[in-house]
C-alpha atoms as a PDB file:
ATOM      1  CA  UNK A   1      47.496 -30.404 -76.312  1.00  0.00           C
ATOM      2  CA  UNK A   2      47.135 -29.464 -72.854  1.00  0.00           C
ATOM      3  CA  UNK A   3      43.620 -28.670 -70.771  1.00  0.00           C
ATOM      4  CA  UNK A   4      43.826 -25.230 -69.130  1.00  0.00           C
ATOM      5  CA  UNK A   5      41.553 -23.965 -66.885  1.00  0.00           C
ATOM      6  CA  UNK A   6      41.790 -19.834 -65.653  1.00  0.00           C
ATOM      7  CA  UNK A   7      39.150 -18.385 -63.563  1.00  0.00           C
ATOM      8  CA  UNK A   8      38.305 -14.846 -63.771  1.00  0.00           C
ATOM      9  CA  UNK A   9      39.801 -15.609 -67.577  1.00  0.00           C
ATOM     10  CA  UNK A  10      37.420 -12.905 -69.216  1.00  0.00           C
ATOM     11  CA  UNK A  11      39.431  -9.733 -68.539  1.00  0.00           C
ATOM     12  CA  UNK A  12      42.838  -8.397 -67.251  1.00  0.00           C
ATOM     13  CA  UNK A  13      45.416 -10.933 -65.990  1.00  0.00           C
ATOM     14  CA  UNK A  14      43.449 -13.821 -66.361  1.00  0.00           C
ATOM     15  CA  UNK A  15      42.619 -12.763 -70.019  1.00  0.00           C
ATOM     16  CA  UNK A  16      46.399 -12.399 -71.059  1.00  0.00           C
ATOM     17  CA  UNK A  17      47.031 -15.796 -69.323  1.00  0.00           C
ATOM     18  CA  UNK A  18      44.498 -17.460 -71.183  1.00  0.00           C
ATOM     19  CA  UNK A  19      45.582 -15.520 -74.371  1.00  0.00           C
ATOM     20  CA  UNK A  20      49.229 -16.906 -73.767  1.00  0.00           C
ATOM     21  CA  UNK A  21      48.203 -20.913 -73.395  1.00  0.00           C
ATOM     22  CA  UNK A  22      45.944 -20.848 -76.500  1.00  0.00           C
ATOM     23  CA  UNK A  23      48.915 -19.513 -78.698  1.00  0.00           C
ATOM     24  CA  UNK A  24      50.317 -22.764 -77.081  1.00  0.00           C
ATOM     25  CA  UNK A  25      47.546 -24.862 -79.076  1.00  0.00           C
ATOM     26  CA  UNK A  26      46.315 -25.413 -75.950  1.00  0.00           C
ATOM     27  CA  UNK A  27      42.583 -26.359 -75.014  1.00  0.00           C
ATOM     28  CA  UNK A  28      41.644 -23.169 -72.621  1.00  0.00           C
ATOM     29  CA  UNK A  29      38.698 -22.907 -70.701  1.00  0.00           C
ATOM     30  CA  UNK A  30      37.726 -19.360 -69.135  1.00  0.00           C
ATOM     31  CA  UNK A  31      35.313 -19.359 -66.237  1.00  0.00           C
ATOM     32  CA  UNK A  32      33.703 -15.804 -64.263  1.00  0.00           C
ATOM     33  CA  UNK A  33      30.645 -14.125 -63.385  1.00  0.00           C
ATOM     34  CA  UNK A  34      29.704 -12.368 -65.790  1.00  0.00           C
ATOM     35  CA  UNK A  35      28.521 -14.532 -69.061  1.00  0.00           C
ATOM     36  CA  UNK A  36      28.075 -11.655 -71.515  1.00  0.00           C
ATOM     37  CA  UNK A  37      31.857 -10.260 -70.633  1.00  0.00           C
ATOM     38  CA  UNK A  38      33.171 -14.352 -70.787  1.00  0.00           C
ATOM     39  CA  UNK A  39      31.413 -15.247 -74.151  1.00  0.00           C
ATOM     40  CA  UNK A  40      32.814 -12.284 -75.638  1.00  0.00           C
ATOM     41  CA  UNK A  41      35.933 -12.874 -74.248  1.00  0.00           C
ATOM     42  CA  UNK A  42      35.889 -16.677 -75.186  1.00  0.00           C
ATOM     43  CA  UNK A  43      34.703 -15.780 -78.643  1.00  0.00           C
ATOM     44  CA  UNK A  44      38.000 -13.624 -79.389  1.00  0.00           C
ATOM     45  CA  UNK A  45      40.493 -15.510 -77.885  1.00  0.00           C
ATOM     46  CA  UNK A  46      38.941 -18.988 -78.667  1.00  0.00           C
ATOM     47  CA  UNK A  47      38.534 -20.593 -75.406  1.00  0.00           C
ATOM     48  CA  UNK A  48      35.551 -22.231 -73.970  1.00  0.00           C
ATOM     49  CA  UNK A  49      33.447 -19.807 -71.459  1.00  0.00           C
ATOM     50  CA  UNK A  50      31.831 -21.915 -68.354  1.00  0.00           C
ATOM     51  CA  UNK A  51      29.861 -19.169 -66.548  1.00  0.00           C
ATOM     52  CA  UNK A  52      31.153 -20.260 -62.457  1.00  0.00           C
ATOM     53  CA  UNK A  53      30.892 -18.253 -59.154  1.00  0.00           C
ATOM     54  CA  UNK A  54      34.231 -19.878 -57.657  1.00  0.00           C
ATOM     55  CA  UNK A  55      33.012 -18.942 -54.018  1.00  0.00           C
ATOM     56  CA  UNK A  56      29.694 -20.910 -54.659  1.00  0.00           C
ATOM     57  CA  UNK A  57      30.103 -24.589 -53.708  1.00  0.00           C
ATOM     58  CA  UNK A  58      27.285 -25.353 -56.264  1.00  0.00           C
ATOM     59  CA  UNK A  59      28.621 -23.611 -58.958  1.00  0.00           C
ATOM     60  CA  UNK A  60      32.449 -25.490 -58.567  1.00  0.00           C
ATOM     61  CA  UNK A  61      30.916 -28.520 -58.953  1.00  0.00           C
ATOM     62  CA  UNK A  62      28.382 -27.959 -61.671  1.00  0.00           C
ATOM     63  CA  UNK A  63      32.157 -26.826 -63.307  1.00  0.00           C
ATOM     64  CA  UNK A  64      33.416 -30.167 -63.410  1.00  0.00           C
ATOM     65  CA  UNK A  65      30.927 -31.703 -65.801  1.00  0.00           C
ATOM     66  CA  UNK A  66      31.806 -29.123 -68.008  1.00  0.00           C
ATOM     67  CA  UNK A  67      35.462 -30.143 -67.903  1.00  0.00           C
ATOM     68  CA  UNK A  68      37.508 -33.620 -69.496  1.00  0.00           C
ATOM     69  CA  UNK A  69      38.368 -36.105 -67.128  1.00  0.00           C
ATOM     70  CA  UNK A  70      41.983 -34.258 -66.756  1.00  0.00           C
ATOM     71  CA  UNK A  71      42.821 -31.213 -66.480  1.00  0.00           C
ATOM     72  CA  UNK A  72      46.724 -30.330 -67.107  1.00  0.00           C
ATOM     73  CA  UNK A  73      47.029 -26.762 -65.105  1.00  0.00           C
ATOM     74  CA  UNK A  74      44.558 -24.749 -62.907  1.00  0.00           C
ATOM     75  CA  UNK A  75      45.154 -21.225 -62.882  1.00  0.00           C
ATOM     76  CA  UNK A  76      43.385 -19.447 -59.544  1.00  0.00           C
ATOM     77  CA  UNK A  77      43.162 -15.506 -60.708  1.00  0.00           C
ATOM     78  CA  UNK A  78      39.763 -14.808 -59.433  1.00  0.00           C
ATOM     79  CA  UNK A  79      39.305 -12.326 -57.049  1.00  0.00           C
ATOM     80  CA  UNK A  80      39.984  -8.688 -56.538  1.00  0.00           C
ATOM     81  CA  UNK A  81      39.354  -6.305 -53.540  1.00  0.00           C
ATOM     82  CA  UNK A  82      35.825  -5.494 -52.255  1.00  0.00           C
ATOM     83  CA  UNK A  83      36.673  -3.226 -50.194  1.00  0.00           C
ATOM     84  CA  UNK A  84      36.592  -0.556 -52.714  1.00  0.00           C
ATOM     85  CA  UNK A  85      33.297   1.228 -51.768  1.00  0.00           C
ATOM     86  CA  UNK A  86      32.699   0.247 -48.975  1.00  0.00           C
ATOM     87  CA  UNK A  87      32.174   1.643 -45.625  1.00  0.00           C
ATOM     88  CA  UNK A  88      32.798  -0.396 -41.801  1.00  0.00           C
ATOM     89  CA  UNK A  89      30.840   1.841 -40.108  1.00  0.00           C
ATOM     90  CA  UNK A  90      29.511  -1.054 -37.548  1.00  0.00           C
ATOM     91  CA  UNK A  91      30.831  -4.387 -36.779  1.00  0.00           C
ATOM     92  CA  UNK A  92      28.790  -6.331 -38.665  1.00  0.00           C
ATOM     93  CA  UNK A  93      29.446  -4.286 -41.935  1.00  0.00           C
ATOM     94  CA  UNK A  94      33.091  -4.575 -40.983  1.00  0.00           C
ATOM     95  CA  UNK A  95      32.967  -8.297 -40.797  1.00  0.00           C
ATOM     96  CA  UNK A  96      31.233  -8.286 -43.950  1.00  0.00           C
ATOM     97  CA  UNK A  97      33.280  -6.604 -45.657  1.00  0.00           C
ATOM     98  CA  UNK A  98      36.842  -9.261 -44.502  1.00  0.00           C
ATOM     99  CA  UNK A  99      34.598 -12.201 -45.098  1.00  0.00           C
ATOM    100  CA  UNK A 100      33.274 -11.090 -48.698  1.00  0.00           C
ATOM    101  CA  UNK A 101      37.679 -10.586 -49.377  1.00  0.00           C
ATOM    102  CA  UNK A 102      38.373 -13.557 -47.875  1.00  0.00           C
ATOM    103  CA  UNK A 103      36.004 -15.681 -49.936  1.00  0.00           C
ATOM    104  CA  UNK A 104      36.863 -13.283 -53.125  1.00  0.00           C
ATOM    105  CA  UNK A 105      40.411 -14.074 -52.715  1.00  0.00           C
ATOM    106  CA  UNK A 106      41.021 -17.449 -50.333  1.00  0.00           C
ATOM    107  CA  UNK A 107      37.920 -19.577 -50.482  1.00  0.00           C
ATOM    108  CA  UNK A 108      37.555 -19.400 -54.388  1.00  0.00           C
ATOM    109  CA  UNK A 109      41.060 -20.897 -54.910  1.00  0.00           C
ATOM    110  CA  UNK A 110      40.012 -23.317 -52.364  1.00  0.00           C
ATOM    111  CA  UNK A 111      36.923 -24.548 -53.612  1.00  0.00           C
ATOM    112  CA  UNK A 112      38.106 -24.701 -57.070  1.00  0.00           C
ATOM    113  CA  UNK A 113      41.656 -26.502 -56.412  1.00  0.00           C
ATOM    114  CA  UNK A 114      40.296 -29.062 -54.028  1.00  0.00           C
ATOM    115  CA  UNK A 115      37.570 -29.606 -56.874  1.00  0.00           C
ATOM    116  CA  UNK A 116      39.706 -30.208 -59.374  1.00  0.00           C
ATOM    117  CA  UNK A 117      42.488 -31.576 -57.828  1.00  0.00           C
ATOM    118  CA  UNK A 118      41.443 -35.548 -58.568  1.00  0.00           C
ATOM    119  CA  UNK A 119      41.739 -34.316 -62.555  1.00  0.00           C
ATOM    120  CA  UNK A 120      45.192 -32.040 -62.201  1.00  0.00           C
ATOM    121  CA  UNK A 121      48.281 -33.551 -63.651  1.00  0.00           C
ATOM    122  CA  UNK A 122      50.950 -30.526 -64.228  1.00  0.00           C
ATOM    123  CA  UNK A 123      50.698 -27.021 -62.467  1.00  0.00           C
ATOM    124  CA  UNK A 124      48.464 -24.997 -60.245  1.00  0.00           C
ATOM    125  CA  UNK A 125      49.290 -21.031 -59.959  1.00  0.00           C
ATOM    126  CA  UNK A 126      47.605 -18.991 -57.241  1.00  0.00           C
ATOM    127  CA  UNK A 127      47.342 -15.017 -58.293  1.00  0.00           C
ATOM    128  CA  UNK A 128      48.605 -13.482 -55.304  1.00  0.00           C
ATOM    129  CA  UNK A 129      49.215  -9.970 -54.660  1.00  0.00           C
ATOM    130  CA  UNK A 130      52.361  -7.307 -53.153  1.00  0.00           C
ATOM    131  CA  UNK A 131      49.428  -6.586 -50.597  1.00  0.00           C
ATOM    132  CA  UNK A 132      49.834  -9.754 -48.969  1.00  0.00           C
ATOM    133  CA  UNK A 133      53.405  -8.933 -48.094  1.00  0.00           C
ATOM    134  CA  UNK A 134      52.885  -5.595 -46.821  1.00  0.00           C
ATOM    135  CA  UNK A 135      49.599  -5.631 -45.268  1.00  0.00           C
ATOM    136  CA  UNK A 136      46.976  -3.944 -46.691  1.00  0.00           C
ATOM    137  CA  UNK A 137      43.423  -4.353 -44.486  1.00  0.00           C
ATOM    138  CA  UNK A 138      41.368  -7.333 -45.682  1.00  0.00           C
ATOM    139  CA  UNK A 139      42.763  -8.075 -48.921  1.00  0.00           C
ATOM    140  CA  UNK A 140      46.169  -8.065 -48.092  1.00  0.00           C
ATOM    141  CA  UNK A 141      45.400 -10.402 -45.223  1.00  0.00           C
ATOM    142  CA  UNK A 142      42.821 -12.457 -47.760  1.00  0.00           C
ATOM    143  CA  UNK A 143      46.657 -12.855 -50.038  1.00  0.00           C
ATOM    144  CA  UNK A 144      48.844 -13.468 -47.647  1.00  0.00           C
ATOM    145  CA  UNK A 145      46.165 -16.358 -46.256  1.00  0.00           C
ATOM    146  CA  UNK A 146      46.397 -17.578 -49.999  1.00  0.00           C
ATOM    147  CA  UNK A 147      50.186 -17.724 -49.821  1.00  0.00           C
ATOM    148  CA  UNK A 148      50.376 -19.727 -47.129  1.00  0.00           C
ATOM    149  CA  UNK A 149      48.070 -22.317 -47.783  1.00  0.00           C
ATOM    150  CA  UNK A 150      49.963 -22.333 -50.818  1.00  0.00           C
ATOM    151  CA  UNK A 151      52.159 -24.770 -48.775  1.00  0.00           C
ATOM    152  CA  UNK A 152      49.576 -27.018 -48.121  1.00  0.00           C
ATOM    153  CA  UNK A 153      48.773 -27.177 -51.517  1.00  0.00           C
ATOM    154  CA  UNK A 154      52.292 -27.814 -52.625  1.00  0.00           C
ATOM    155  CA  UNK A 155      53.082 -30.559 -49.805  1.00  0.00           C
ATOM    156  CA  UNK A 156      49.378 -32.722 -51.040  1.00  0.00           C
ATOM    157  CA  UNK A 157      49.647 -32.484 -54.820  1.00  0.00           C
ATOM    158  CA  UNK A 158      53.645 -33.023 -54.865  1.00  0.00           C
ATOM    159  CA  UNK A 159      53.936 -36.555 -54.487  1.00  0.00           C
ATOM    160  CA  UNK A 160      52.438 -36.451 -57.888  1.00  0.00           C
ATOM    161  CA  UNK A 161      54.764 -34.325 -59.209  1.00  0.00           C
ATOM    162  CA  UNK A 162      52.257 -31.133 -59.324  1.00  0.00           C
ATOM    163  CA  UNK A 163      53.736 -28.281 -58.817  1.00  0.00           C
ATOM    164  CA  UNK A 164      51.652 -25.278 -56.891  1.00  0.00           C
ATOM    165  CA  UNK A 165      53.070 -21.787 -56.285  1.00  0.00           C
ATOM    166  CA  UNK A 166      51.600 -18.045 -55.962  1.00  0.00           C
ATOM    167  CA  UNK A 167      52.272 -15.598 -58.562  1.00  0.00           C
ATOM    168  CA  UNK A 168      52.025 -11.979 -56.874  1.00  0.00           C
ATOM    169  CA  UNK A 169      51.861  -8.692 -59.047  1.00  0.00           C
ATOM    170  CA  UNK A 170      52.793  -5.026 -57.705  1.00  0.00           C
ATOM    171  CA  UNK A 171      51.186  -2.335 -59.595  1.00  0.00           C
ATOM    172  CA  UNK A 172      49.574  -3.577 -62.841  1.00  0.00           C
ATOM    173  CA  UNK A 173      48.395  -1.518 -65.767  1.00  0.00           C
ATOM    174  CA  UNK A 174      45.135  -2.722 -67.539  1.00  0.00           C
ATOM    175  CA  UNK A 175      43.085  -4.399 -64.930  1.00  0.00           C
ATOM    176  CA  UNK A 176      39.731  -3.406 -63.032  1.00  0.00           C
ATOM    177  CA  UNK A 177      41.325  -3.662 -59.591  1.00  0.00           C
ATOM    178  CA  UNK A 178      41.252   0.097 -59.247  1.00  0.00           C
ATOM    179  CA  UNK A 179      37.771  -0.154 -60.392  1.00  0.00           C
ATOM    180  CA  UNK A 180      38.639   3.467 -61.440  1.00  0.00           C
ATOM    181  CA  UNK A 181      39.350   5.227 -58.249  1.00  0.00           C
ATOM    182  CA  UNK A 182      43.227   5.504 -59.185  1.00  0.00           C
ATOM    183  CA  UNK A 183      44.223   8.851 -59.018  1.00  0.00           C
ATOM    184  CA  UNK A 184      47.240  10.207 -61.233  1.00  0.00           C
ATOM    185  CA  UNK A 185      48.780  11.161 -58.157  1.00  0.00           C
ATOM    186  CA  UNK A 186      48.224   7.379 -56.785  1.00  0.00           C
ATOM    187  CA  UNK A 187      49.618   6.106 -60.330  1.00  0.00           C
ATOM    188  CA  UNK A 188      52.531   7.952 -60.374  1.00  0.00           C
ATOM    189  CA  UNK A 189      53.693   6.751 -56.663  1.00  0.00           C
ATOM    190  CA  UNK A 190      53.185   3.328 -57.736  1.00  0.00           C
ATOM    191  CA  UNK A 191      55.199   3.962 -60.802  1.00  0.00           C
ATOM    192  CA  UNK A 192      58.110   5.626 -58.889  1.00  0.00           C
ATOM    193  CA  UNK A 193      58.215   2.879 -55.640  1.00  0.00           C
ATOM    194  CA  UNK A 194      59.841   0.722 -58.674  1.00  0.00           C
ATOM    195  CA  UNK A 195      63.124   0.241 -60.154  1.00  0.00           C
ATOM    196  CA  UNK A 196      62.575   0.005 -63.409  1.00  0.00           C
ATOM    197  CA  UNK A 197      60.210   2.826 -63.390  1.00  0.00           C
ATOM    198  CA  UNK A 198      57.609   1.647 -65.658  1.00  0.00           C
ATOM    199  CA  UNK A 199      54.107   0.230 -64.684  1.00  0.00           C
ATOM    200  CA  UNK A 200      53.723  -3.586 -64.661  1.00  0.00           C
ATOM    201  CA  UNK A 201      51.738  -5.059 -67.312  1.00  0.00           C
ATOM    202  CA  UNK A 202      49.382  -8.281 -67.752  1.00  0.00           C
ATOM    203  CA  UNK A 203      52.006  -9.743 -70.049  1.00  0.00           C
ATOM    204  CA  UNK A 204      54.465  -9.635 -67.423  1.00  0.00           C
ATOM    205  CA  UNK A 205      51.941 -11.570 -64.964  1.00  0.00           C
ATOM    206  CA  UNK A 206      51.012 -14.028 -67.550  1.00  0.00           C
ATOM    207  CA  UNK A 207      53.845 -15.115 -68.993  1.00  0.00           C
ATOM    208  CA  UNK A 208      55.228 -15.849 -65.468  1.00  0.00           C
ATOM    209  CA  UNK A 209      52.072 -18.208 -64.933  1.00  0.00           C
ATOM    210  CA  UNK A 210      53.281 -19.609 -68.356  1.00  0.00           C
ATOM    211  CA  UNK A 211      56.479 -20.181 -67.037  1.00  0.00           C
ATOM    212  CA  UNK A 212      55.490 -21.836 -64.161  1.00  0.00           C
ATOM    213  CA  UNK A 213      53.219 -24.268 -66.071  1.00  0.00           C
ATOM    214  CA  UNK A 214      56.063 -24.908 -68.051  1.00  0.00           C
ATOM    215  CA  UNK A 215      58.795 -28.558 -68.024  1.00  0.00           C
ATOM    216  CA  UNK A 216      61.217 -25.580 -66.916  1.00  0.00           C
ATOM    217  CA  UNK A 217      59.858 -24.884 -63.561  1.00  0.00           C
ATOM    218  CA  UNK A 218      58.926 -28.420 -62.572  1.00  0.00           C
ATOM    219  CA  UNK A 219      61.163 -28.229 -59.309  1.00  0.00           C
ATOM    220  CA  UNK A 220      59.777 -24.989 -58.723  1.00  0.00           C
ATOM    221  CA  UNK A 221      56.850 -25.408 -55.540  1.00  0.00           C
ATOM    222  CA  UNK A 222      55.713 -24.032 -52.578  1.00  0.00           C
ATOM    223  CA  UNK A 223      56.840 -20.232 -53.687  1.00  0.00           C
ATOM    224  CA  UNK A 224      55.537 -16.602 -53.992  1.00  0.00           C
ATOM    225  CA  UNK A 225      56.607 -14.941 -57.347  1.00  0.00           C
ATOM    226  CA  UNK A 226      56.927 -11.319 -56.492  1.00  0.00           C
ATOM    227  CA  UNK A 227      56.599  -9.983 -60.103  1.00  0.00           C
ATOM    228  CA  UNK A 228      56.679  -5.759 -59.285  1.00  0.00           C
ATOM    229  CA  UNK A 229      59.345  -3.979 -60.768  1.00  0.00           C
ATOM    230  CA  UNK A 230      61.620  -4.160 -57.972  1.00  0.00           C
ATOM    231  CA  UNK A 231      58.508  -2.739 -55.676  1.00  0.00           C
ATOM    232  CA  UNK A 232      58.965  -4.971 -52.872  1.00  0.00           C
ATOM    233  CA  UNK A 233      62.273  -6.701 -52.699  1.00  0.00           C
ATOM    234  CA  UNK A 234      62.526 -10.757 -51.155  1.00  0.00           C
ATOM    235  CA  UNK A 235      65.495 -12.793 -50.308  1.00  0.00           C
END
Protein backbone atom coordinates (compact mmCIF):
# COMPACT_ATOMS: atom_id res chain seq x y z
CA UNK A 1 0.00 0.00 0.00
CA UNK A 2 1.17 3.18 -1.21
CA UNK A 3 0.86 6.90 0.64
CA UNK A 4 -0.82 9.39 -1.71
CA UNK A 5 -1.08 12.77 -1.16
CA UNK A 6 -3.52 15.21 -3.75
CA UNK A 7 -4.12 18.74 -2.94
CA UNK A 8 -7.20 20.41 -3.92
CA UNK A 9 -8.42 16.44 -3.62
CA UNK A 10 -12.07 17.50 -2.51
CA UNK A 11 -13.63 18.22 -5.92
CA UNK A 12 -13.06 17.96 -9.75
CA UNK A 13 -9.71 16.58 -10.99
CA UNK A 14 -8.18 16.18 -7.85
CA UNK A 15 -11.32 14.25 -6.59
CA UNK A 16 -11.24 11.65 -9.54
CA UNK A 17 -7.44 11.30 -8.91
CA UNK A 18 -7.86 10.54 -5.46
CA UNK A 19 -10.93 8.33 -6.34
CA UNK A 20 -8.58 6.35 -8.82
CA UNK A 21 -5.51 5.59 -6.12
CA UNK A 22 -7.93 4.42 -3.37
CA UNK A 23 -9.47 1.74 -5.79
CA UNK A 24 -5.66 0.96 -5.83
CA UNK A 25 -5.88 0.06 -1.93
CA UNK A 26 -3.97 2.85 -1.60
CA UNK A 27 -3.64 5.12 1.63
CA UNK A 28 -4.98 8.68 0.11
CA UNK A 29 -4.83 11.77 1.81
CA UNK A 30 -6.93 14.86 0.39
CA UNK A 31 -5.88 18.31 1.48
CA UNK A 32 -7.91 22.04 0.45
CA UNK A 33 -9.49 24.95 1.86
CA UNK A 34 -12.48 24.30 2.49
CA UNK A 35 -12.98 21.58 5.51
CA UNK A 36 -16.74 21.08 5.20
CA UNK A 37 -16.36 20.34 1.16
CA UNK A 38 -12.93 17.93 2.14
CA UNK A 39 -14.62 15.93 5.04
CA UNK A 40 -17.42 15.25 2.88
CA UNK A 41 -15.37 14.46 0.21
CA UNK A 42 -12.97 12.27 2.39
CA UNK A 43 -15.96 10.61 3.97
CA UNK A 44 -17.22 9.18 0.44
CA UNK A 45 -14.26 8.29 -1.13
CA UNK A 46 -12.40 7.13 2.09
CA UNK A 47 -9.38 9.19 2.22
CA UNK A 48 -8.04 11.18 5.03
CA UNK A 49 -9.01 15.13 4.80
CA UNK A 50 -6.00 17.50 6.22
CA UNK A 51 -7.59 20.97 5.94
CA UNK A 52 -4.06 22.98 4.18
CA UNK A 53 -3.78 26.41 2.41
CA UNK A 54 -0.81 25.18 0.03
CA UNK A 55 0.25 28.95 -0.53
CA UNK A 56 0.57 29.40 3.34
CA UNK A 57 4.08 28.46 4.53
CA UNK A 58 2.48 27.68 7.98
CA UNK A 59 -0.08 25.63 6.84
CA UNK A 60 2.58 23.20 4.52
CA UNK A 61 4.32 22.51 7.38
CA UNK A 62 1.67 21.98 9.99
CA UNK A 63 0.81 19.23 6.85
CA UNK A 64 3.66 17.18 7.49
CA UNK A 65 2.85 16.05 11.00
CA UNK A 66 -0.21 14.93 9.68
CA UNK A 67 1.58 12.72 7.17
CA UNK A 68 3.88 9.08 7.68
CA UNK A 69 7.40 9.46 7.49
CA UNK A 70 7.10 8.59 3.51
CA UNK A 71 5.10 9.57 1.25
CA UNK A 72 5.05 7.42 -2.18
CA UNK A 73 3.51 10.19 -4.79
CA UNK A 74 2.58 13.93 -4.42
CA UNK A 75 0.01 15.03 -6.65
CA UNK A 76 0.10 19.18 -7.09
CA UNK A 77 -3.69 19.96 -8.49
CA UNK A 78 -4.36 22.97 -6.44
CA UNK A 79 -5.03 25.99 -8.01
CA UNK A 80 -7.39 27.46 -10.50
CA UNK A 81 -7.67 31.00 -12.07
CA UNK A 82 -8.46 34.12 -9.97
CA UNK A 83 -8.82 36.14 -12.40
CA UNK A 84 -12.37 35.32 -12.89
CA UNK A 85 -14.04 38.45 -11.36
CA UNK A 86 -11.83 40.49 -11.23
CA UNK A 87 -11.11 43.86 -12.50
CA UNK A 88 -7.17 45.64 -13.16
CA UNK A 89 -8.43 48.82 -13.17
CA UNK A 90 -5.04 50.31 -11.43
CA UNK A 91 -1.68 48.90 -11.11
CA UNK A 92 -1.77 47.76 -7.91
CA UNK A 93 -5.08 45.74 -8.47
CA UNK A 94 -3.38 44.46 -11.59
CA UNK A 95 -0.41 43.20 -9.72
CA UNK A 96 -2.68 41.71 -7.35
CA UNK A 97 -4.45 40.02 -9.34
CA UNK A 98 -0.81 38.00 -11.29
CA UNK A 99 0.56 37.56 -7.83
CA UNK A 100 -2.71 35.94 -6.21
CA UNK A 101 -2.38 33.35 -9.85
CA UNK A 102 0.97 32.96 -9.41
CA UNK A 103 0.83 31.78 -5.81
CA UNK A 104 -2.65 29.86 -6.73
CA UNK A 105 -0.89 28.02 -9.36
CA UNK A 106 3.25 28.19 -8.92
CA UNK A 107 4.03 28.84 -5.29
CA UNK A 108 1.55 26.13 -3.90
CA UNK A 109 3.31 23.33 -5.87
CA UNK A 110 6.39 24.86 -4.60
CA UNK A 111 5.84 25.02 -1.09
CA UNK A 112 4.26 21.72 -0.94
CA UNK A 113 6.95 19.68 -3.15
CA UNK A 114 9.96 21.18 -1.50
CA UNK A 115 8.05 20.22 1.85
CA UNK A 116 7.62 16.98 1.16
CA UNK A 117 10.28 16.17 -0.91
CA UNK A 118 12.68 14.59 2.12
CA UNK A 119 9.50 11.89 2.47
CA UNK A 120 8.81 11.27 -1.57
CA UNK A 121 9.94 7.97 -2.92
CA UNK A 122 7.94 7.34 -6.41
CA UNK A 123 6.16 10.19 -8.46
CA UNK A 124 5.30 13.83 -8.30
CA UNK A 125 2.60 15.19 -11.01
CA UNK A 126 2.15 18.92 -11.45
CA UNK A 127 -1.61 19.83 -12.88
CA UNK A 128 -0.76 22.05 -15.56
CA UNK A 129 -2.96 23.60 -17.98
CA UNK A 130 -3.36 24.17 -22.32
CA UNK A 131 -3.19 27.91 -21.05
CA UNK A 132 0.31 27.69 -20.31
CA UNK A 133 1.08 26.83 -23.90
CA UNK A 134 -0.91 29.38 -25.50
CA UNK A 135 -0.82 32.25 -23.26
CA UNK A 136 -3.62 33.19 -21.52
CA UNK A 137 -2.94 36.54 -19.08
CA UNK A 138 -1.83 35.52 -15.58
CA UNK A 139 -2.77 32.05 -15.38
CA UNK A 140 -1.43 30.92 -18.41
CA UNK A 141 1.84 32.58 -17.50
CA UNK A 142 1.32 31.18 -13.62
CA UNK A 143 1.29 27.30 -15.87
CA UNK A 144 3.70 27.75 -18.08
CA UNK A 145 6.07 29.05 -14.89
CA UNK A 146 4.92 25.61 -13.35
CA UNK A 147 6.10 23.72 -16.42
CA UNK A 148 9.25 24.88 -16.41
CA UNK A 149 10.30 24.56 -13.05
CA UNK A 150 9.05 21.27 -13.68
CA UNK A 151 12.67 20.72 -14.89
CA UNK A 152 14.14 21.67 -11.87
CA UNK A 153 12.10 19.45 -10.11
CA UNK A 154 12.86 16.53 -12.34
CA UNK A 155 16.81 17.18 -12.49
CA UNK A 156 16.84 17.31 -8.02
CA UNK A 157 14.55 14.39 -7.22
CA UNK A 158 15.96 12.08 -10.21
CA UNK A 159 18.99 10.82 -8.82
CA UNK A 160 16.57 9.06 -6.62
CA UNK A 161 14.75 7.69 -9.17
CA UNK A 162 11.56 10.15 -8.66
CA UNK A 163 10.02 10.90 -11.42
CA UNK A 164 8.26 14.62 -11.78
CA UNK A 165 6.26 15.72 -14.83
CA UNK A 166 3.17 18.20 -15.57
CA UNK A 167 -0.06 16.84 -16.54
CA UNK A 168 -1.96 19.68 -18.62
CA UNK A 169 -5.81 19.41 -19.45
CA UNK A 170 -7.64 21.39 -22.42
CA UNK A 171 -11.23 21.84 -21.86
CA UNK A 172 -12.55 19.72 -18.95
CA UNK A 173 -16.13 18.92 -18.11
CA UNK A 174 -17.05 18.79 -14.33
CA UNK A 175 -14.76 21.17 -12.61
CA UNK A 176 -15.30 24.74 -10.93
CA UNK A 177 -12.71 26.43 -13.15
CA UNK A 178 -15.45 28.21 -15.04
CA UNK A 179 -16.80 29.04 -11.73
CA UNK A 180 -20.00 29.22 -13.90
CA UNK A 181 -19.34 31.97 -16.31
CA UNK A 182 -19.11 29.36 -19.33
CA UNK A 183 -21.36 30.29 -21.84
CA UNK A 184 -22.92 27.58 -24.30
CA UNK A 185 -21.50 29.49 -26.96
CA UNK A 186 -17.91 29.33 -25.06
CA UNK A 187 -18.61 25.42 -24.50
CA UNK A 188 -19.33 24.61 -27.78
CA UNK A 189 -15.96 26.35 -29.25
CA UNK A 190 -14.05 24.45 -26.83
CA UNK A 191 -15.80 21.33 -27.87
CA UNK A 192 -15.25 21.93 -31.64
CA UNK A 193 -11.22 23.26 -31.35
CA UNK A 194 -10.87 19.27 -30.71
CA UNK A 195 -10.52 16.25 -32.71
CA UNK A 196 -12.35 13.97 -31.16
CA UNK A 197 -15.13 16.32 -30.62
CA UNK A 198 -16.18 15.48 -27.23
CA UNK A 199 -15.41 17.47 -23.97
CA UNK A 200 -12.53 16.19 -21.78
CA UNK A 201 -13.42 14.62 -18.64
CA UNK A 202 -11.77 14.24 -15.00
CA UNK A 203 -11.29 10.56 -15.73
CA UNK A 204 -9.24 11.32 -18.58
CA UNK A 205 -6.96 13.74 -16.31
CA UNK A 206 -6.78 11.28 -13.57
CA UNK A 207 -6.04 8.29 -14.91
CA UNK A 208 -3.09 9.97 -16.74
CA UNK A 209 -1.75 11.08 -13.17
CA UNK A 210 -2.33 7.30 -12.43
CA UNK A 211 -0.31 6.42 -15.16
CA UNK A 212 2.38 8.47 -14.41
CA UNK A 213 2.59 7.23 -10.78
CA UNK A 214 2.67 4.01 -12.19
CA UNK A 215 6.22 1.18 -12.64
CA UNK A 216 5.16 1.94 -16.42
CA UNK A 217 6.21 5.46 -16.66
CA UNK A 218 9.28 5.30 -14.46
CA UNK A 219 11.59 6.70 -17.36
CA UNK A 220 9.05 9.14 -18.00
CA UNK A 221 10.47 12.91 -16.37
CA UNK A 222 10.82 16.29 -17.01
CA UNK A 223 7.51 16.36 -19.46
CA UNK A 224 4.18 18.23 -20.09
CA UNK A 225 1.23 15.78 -20.77
CA UNK A 226 -1.00 17.69 -23.07
CA UNK A 227 -4.21 15.64 -22.37
CA UNK A 228 -7.00 17.89 -24.75
CA UNK A 229 -8.55 16.08 -27.36
CA UNK A 230 -6.22 16.96 -29.97
CA UNK A 231 -6.80 20.87 -28.82
CA UNK A 232 -3.33 21.89 -28.94
CA UNK A 233 -1.05 19.62 -30.85
CA UNK A 234 3.06 19.07 -29.53
CA UNK A 235 5.88 17.37 -31.21
Amino acid sequence: MRTIVVTGGATGIGRATAELFRADGDDVVITGRRAETLAKAAAEIGARPVVCDATDPEQVEQLLAALPGQVDVLVNNAGGNTDFGRSGDSLQQLKENWLANLEANLISAVLTTAALAPRLTTAVVHLGSIAGARGSGSYGASKAALAMWNADVAAELGPRGITSNVVAPGFTAETEFFQGRLTAERRQTLLEATFTKREGEVGDIAATIHFLASPAARHLTGQVLHVNGGALITR
